[in-house]
Protein backbone atom coordinates (compact mmCIF):
# COMPACT_ATOMS: atom_id res chain seq x y z
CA UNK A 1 -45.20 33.16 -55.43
CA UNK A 2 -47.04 32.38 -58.34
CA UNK A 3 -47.35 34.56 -61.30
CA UNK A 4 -49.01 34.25 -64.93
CA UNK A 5 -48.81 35.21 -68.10
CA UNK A 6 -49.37 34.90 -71.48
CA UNK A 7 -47.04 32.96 -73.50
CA UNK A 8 -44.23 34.52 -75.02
CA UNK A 9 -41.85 33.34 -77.77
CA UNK A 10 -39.14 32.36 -75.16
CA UNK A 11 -41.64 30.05 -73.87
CA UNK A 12 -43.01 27.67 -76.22
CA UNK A 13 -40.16 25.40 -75.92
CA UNK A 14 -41.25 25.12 -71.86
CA UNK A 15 -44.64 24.90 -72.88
CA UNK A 16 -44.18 21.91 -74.70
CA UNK A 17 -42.70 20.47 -71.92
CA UNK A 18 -45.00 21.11 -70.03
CA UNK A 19 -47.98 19.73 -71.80
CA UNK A 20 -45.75 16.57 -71.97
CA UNK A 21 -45.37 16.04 -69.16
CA UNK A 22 -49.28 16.64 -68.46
CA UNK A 23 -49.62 13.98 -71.14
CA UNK A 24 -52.19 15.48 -73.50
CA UNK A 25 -50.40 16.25 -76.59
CA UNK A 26 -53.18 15.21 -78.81
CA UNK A 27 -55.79 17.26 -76.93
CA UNK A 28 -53.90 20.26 -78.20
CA UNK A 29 -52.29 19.73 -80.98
CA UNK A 30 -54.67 21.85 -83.00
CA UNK A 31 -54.45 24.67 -80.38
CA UNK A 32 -52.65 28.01 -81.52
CA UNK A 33 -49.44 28.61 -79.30
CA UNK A 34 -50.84 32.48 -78.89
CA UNK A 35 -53.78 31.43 -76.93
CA UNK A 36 -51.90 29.83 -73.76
CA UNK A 37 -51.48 31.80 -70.76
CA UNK A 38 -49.41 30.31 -68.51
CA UNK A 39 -48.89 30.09 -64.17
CA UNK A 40 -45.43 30.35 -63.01
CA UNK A 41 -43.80 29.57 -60.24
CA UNK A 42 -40.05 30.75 -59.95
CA UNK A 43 -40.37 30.94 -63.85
CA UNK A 44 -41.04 27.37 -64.45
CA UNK A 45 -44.32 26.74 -65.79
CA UNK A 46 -46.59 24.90 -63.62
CA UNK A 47 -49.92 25.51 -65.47
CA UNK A 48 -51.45 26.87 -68.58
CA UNK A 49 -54.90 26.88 -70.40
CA UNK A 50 -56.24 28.01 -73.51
CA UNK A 51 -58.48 30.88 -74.26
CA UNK A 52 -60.46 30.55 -77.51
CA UNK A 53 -62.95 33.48 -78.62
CA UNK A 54 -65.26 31.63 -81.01
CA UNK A 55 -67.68 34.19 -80.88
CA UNK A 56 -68.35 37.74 -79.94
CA UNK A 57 -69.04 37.55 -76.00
CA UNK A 58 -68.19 34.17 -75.34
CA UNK A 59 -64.53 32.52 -74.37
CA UNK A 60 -63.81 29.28 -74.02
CA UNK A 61 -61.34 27.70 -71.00
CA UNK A 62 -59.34 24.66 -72.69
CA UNK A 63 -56.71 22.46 -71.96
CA UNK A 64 -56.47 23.50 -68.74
CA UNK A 65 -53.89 21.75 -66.67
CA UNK A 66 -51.78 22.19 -62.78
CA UNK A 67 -49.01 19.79 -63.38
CA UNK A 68 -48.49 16.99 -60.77
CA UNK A 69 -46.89 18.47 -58.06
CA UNK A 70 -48.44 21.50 -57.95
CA UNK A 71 -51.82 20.62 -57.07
CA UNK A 72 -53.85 21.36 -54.06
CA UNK A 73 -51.50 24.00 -53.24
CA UNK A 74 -53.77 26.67 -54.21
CA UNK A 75 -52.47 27.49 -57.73
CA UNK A 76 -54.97 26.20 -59.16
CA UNK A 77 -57.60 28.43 -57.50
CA UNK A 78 -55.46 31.42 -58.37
CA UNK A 79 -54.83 30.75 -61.61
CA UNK A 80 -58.67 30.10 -62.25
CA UNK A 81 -59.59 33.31 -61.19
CA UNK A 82 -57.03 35.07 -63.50
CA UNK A 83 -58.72 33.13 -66.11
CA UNK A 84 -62.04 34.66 -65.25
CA UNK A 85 -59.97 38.45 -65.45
CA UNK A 86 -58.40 37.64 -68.73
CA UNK A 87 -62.36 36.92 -70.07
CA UNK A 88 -63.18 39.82 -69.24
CA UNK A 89 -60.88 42.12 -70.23
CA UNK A 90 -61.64 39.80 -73.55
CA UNK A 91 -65.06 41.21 -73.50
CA UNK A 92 -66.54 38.06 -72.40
CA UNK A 93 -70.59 37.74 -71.31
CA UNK A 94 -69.83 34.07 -70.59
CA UNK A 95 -67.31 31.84 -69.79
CA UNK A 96 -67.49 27.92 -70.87
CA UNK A 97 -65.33 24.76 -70.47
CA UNK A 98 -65.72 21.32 -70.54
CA UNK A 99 -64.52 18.95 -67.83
CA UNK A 100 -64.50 14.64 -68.94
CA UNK A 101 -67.56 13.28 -67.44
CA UNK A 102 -65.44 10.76 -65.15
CA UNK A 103 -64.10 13.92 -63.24
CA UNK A 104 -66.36 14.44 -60.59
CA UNK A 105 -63.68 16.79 -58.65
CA UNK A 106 -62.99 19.24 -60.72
CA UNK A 107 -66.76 19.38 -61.56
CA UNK A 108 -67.57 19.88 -58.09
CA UNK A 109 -65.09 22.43 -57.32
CA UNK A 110 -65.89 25.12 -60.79
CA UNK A 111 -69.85 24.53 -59.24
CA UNK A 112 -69.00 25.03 -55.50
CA UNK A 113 -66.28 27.19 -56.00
CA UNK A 114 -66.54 29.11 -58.71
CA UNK A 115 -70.31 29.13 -59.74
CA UNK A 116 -70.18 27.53 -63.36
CA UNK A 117 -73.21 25.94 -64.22
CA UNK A 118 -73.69 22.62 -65.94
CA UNK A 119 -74.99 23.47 -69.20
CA UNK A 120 -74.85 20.23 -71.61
CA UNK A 121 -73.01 17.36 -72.56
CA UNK A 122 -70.50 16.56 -75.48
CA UNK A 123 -70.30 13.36 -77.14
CA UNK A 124 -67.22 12.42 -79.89
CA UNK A 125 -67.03 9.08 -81.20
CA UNK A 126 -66.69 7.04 -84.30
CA UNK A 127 -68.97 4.98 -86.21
CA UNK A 128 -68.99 1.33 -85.92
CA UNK A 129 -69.19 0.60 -89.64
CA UNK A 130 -70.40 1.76 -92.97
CA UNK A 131 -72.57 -1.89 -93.58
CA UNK A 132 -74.99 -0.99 -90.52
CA UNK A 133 -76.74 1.07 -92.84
CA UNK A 134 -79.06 -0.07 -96.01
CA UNK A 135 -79.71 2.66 -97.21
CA UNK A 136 -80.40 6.53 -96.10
CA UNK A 137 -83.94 6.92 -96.54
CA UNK A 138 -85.35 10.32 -97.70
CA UNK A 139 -82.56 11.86 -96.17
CA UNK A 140 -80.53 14.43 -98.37
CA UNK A 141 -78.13 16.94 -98.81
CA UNK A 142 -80.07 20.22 -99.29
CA UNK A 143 -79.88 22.38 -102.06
CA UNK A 144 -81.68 25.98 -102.91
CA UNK A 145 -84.70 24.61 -104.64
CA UNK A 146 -86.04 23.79 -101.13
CA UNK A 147 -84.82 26.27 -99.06
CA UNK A 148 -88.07 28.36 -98.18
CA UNK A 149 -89.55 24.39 -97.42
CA UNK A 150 -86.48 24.23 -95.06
CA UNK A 151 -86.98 28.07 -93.83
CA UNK A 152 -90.78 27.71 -93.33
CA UNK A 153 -90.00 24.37 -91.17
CA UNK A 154 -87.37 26.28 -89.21
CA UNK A 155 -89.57 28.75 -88.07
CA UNK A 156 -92.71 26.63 -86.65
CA UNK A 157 -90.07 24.32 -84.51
CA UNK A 158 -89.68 25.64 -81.34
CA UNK A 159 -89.03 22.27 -79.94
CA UNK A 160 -86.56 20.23 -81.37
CA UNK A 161 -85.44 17.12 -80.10
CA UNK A 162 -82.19 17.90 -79.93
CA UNK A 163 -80.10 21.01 -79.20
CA UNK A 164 -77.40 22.68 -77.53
CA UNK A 165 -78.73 25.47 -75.37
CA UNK A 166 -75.85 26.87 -74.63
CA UNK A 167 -75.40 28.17 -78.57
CA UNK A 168 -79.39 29.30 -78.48
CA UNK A 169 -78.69 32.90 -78.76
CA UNK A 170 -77.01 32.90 -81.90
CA UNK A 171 -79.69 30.50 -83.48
CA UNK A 172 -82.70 33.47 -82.15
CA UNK A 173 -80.84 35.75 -84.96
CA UNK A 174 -80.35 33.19 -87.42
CA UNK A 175 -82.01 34.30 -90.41
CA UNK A 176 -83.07 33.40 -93.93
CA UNK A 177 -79.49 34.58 -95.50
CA UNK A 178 -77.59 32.01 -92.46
CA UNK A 179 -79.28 29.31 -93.68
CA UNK A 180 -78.89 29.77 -97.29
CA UNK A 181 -74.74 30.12 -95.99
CA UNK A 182 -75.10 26.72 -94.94
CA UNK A 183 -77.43 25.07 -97.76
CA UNK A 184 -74.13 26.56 -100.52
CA UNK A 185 -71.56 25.05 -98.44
CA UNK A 186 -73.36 21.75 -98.34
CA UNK A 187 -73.41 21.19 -95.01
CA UNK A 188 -77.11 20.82 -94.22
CA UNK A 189 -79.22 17.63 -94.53
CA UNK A 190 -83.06 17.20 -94.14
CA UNK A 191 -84.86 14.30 -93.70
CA UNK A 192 -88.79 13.95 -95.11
CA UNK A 193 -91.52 12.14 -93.14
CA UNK A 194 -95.40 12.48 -96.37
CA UNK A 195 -93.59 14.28 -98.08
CA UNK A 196 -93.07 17.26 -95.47
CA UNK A 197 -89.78 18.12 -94.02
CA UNK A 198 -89.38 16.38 -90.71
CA UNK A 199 -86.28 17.34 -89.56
CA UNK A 200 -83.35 19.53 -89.89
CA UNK A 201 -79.29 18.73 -89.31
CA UNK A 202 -76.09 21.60 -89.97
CA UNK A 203 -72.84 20.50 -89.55
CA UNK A 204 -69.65 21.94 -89.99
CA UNK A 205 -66.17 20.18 -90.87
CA UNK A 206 -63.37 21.11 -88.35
CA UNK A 207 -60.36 20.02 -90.13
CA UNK A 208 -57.67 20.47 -87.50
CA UNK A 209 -59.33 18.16 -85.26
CA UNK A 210 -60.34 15.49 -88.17
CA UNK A 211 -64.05 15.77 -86.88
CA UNK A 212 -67.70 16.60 -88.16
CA UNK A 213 -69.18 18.34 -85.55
CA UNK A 214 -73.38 18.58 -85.28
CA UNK A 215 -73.88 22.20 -84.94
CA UNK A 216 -78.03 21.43 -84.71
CA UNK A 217 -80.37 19.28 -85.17
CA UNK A 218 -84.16 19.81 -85.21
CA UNK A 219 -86.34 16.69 -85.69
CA UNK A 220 -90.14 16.10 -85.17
CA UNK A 221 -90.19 12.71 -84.50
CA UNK A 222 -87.69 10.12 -82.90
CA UNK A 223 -87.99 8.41 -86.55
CA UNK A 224 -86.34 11.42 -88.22
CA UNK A 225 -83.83 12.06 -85.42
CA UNK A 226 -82.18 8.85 -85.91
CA UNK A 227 -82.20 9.06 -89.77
CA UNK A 228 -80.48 12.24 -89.29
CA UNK A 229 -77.82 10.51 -86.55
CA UNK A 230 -77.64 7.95 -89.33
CA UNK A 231 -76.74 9.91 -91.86
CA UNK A 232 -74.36 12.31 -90.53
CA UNK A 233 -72.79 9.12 -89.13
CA UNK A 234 -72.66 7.38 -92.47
CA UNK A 235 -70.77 10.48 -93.72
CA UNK A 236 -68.42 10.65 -90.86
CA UNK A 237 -67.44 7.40 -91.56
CA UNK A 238 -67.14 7.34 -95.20
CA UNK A 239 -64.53 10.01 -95.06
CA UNK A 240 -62.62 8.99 -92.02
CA UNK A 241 -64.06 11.50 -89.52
CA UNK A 242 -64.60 11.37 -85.88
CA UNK A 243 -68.38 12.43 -84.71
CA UNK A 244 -68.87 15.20 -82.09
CA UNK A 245 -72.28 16.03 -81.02
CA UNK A 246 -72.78 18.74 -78.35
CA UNK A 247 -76.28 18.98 -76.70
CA UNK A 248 -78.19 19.70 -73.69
CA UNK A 249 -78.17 17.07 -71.50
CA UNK A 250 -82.09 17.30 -70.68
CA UNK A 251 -83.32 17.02 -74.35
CA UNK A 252 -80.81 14.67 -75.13
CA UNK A 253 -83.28 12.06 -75.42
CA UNK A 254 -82.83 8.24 -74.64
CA UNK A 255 -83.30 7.58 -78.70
CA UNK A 256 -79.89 9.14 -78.93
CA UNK A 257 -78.24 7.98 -76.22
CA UNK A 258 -79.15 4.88 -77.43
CA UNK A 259 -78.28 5.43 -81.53
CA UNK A 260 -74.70 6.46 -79.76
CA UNK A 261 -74.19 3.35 -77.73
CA UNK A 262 -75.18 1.28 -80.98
CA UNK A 263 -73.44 3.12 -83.75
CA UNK A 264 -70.13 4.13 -82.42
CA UNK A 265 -67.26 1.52 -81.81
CA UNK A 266 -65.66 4.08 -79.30
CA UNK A 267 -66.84 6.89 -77.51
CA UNK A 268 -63.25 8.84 -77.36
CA UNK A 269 -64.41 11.09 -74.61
CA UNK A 270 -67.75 12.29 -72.95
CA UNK A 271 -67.52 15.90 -71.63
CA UNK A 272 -69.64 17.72 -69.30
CA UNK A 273 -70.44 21.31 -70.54
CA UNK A 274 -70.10 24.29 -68.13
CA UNK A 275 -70.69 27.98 -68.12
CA UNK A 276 -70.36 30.62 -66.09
CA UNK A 277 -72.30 34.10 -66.77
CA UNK A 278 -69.97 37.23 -66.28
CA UNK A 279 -71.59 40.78 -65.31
């Protein structure tokens, strides 16, 4: 009989076992021991995943693992739709995880099975090298001198290039005062095509996972989109980071697929996106 719950102090020492012996001790290293919930079978763990509440309404499945041995004996199904009760009672409107692209079962059974939709793809790699690039041309940090430019330019683009539909709702209600947020932590960069803004990149700096991710980018032209990939690269780079870009797999256009291919010396992993809507 399985059962599951979330881990308690008596536990972590079998937890870490257990993700030993799944082999994926880097994956969740940075992962907060209160956030596993675990499925046991006469006590011992046989499974556990992650819950992460980034944002209000939205819970994220990670590091989700059946240990060898205990596959396709129906654990697994139970223990995903636990998951799905836990994200609920977590207030959860959607559910998300991300599956490596290689992994065509366990893509096919959260679609078939357990309706999660394919919403996007993540890319993390590293750059090849800081002498691919000249120079950065035109691109910059911002500052507050050009915010209403970078406001103004924010508002007409409905169509960016680039972008990760599965975070649109929280960009609909981003507002003059978000941006500004960003612009005095330094972590926007715009690019200028005349003398106009042509394209717009935020990206925040997740420490525990040594990584710059791209939160959004909205570009005009192809030209600007890879001067943006270019620089955000370049900085990634300089200070030792990893790159992670997450975006909708039908605008991510073949210009970036291609900048990736060219610019990274290793793409560490390639996730498919998934979400599932809860009522």
């Amino acid at each position: 009989m399985v059962r599951f719950s979330q881990v308690q102090s008596d536990q972590v020492g079998d937890l870490a076992e257990a993700i030993k012996e799944a082999n994926i001790l880097k994956l969740v290293a940075h992962l907060e021991v209160s956030g596993f919930h675990l499925a046991l079978v006469a006590n011992k763990i046989v499974g556990f995943v992650h819950f992460s509440k980034p944002k209000k309404g939205e819970v994220w499945l990670q590091a989700m693992r059946i240990l060898p041995g205990y596959q396709n004996s129906g654990v697994g199904t139970e223990f995903v739709e636990y998951q799905l009760i836990v994200a609920r009672d977590m207030g959860a409107r959607v559910v998300r995880l991300m599956t490596l692209k290689t992994n065509e079962k366990i893509q096919w059974i959260i679609g078939s099975k357990y309706g999660f939709c394919h919403s996007g793809i993540y890319l993390r790699g590293r750059r090849a090298s800081l002498q691919d690039i000249c120079y950065l041309h035109r691109v910059m940090v911002v500052t507050a001198e050009i915010a209403e430019e970078i406001w103004a330019f924010w508002q007409e683009d409905s169509q960016s290039l680039v972008a990760d539909d599965y975070d649109v709702q929280s960009y609909k209600s981003f507002d003059f005062d978000d941006l500004m947020q960003w612009i005095i932590k330094r972590r926007c960069l715009v690019v200028f095509r005349q003398d106009t803004v042509d394209g717009v990149l935020l990206f925040s700096e997740q420490e525990r996972t040594n990584e710059l991710f791209v939160n959004r980018i909205y570009a005009k032209t192809e030209e600007s989109l890879i001067k943006l990939l270019d620089s955000i690269g370049f900085l990634a780079a300089y200070y030792g980071y990893t790159l992670g870009i997450s975006v909708a797999e039908d605008r991510l256009t073949e210009v970036t697929r291609r900048w990736w291919k060219e610019h990274t010396r290793q793409t560490l992993r390639e996730f498919i996106v998934f979400e599932k809507q809860l009522i």
